[in-house]
Protein backbone atom coordinates (compact mmCIF):
# COMPACT_ATOMS: atom_id res chain seq x y z
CA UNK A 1 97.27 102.03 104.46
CA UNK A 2 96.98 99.43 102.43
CA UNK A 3 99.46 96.03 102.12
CA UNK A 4 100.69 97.27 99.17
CA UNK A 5 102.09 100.52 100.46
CA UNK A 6 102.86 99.18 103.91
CA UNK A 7 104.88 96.49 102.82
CA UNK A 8 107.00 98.80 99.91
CA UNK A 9 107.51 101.53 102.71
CA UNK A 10 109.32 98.67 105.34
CA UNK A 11 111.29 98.02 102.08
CA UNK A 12 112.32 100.97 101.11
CA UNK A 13 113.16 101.81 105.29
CA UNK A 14 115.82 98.63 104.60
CA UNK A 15 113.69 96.36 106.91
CA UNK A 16 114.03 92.42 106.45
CA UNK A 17 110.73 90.82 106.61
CA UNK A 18 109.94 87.09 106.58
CA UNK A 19 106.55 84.92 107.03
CA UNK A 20 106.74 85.96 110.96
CA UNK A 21 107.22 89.50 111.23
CA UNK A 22 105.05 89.70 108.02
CA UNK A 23 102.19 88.27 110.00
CA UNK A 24 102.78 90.30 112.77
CA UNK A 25 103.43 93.80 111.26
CA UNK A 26 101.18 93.15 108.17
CA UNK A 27 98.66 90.93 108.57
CA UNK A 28 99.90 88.76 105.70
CA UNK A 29 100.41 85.13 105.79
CA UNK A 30 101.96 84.19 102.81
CA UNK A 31 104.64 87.20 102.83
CA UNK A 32 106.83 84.94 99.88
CA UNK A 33 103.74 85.05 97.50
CA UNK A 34 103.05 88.94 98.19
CA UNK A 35 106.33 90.45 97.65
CA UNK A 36 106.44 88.76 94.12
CA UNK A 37 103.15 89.94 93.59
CA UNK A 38 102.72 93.88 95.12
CA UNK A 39 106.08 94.39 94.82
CA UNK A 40 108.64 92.20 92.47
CA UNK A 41 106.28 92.44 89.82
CA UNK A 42 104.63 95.80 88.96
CA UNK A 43 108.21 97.67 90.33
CA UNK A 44 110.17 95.60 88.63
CA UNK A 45 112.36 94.51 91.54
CA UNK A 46 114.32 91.92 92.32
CA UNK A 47 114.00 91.59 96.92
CA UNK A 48 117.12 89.46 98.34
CA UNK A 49 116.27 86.12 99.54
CA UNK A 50 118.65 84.84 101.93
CA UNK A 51 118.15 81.30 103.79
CA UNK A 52 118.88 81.28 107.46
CA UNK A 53 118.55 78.24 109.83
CA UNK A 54 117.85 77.19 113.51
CA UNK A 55 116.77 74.81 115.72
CA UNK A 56 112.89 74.90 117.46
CA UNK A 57 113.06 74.97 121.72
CA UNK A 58 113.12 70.86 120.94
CA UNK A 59 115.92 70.69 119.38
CA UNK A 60 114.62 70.33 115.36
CA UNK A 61 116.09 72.02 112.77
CA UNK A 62 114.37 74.56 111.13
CA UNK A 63 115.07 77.18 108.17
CA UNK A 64 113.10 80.01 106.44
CA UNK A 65 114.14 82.94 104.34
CA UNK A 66 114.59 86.57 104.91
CA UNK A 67 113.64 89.18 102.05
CA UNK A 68 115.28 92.39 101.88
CA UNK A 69 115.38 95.31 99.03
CA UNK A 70 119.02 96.17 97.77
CA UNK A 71 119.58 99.69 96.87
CA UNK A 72 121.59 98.71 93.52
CA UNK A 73 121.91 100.14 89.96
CA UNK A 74 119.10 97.34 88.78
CA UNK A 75 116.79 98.10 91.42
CA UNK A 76 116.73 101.91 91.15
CA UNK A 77 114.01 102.68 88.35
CA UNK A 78 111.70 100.38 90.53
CA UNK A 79 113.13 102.03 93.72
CA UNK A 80 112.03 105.56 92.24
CA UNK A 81 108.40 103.80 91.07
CA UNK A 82 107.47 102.49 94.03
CA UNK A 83 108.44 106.20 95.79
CA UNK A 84 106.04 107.63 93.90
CA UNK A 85 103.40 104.88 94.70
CA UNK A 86 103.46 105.21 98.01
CA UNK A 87 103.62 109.59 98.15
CA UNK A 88 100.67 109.15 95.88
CA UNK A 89 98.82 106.57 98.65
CA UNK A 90 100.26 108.57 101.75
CA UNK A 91 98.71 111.93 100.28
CA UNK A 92 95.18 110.38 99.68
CA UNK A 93 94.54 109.41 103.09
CA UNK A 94 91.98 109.84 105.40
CA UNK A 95 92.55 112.32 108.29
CA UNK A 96 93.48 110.30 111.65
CA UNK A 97 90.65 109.13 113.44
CA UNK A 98 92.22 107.96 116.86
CA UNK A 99 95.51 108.66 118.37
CA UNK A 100 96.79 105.42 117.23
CA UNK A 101 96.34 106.16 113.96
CA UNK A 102 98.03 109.76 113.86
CA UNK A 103 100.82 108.10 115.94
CA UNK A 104 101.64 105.81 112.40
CA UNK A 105 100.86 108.72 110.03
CA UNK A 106 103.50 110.88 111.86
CA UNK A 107 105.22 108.04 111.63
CA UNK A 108 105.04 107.65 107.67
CA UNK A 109 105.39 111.42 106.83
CA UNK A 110 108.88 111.13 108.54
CA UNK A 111 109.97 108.47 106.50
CA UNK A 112 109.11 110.29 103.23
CA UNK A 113 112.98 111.80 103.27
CA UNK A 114 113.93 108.82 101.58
């Protein structure tokens, strides 16, 4: 699966992502700059951006932002094209080649009743 795909799919399952989780789930460490690019932009999407703040274990204050797609009336053409673009990259996979890897293609065939 490619970044592309993976990050439209925790999207489209309602997931908020930000730079940590990105890194974590993804592998991507500039998660602002990719959602504007794989996703904003060639859907035609607008992802929620929505500032949250705390403090470190030393008591500084920190922020950053969470992103999040919004099922609304603007969003829904690029809702239904990036559907398709990720059916089209789920169906031209590569059969599973340990268990790990049928574990998350189980996993993304389930999610396809969206």
């Amino acid at each position: 699966m490619n970044a592309k795909t993976a990050l439209g799919l925790a999207l489209l399952q309602g997931k908020v992502l930000n730079i940590k989780n990105g890194f974590q789930q993804f592998g991507i460490t500039n998660i602002p700059r990719e959602i504007s690019r794989l996703i904003e932009k060639p859907f035609g999407l607008r992802v929620s951006r929505t500032r949250k703040e705390g403090t470190t274990r030393y008591g500084q204050t920190v922020f950053w932002i969470d992103y999040r797609l919004n099922r609304t009336g603007y969003n829904k053409e690029g809702i239904d094209k990036l559907k398709a673009y990720i059916q089209k990259q789920s169906a031209s996979e590569l059969p599973p080649k340990t268990d790990k890897e049928a574990k998350e293609q189980r996993i993304r065939t389930q999610t396809t009743m969206f």
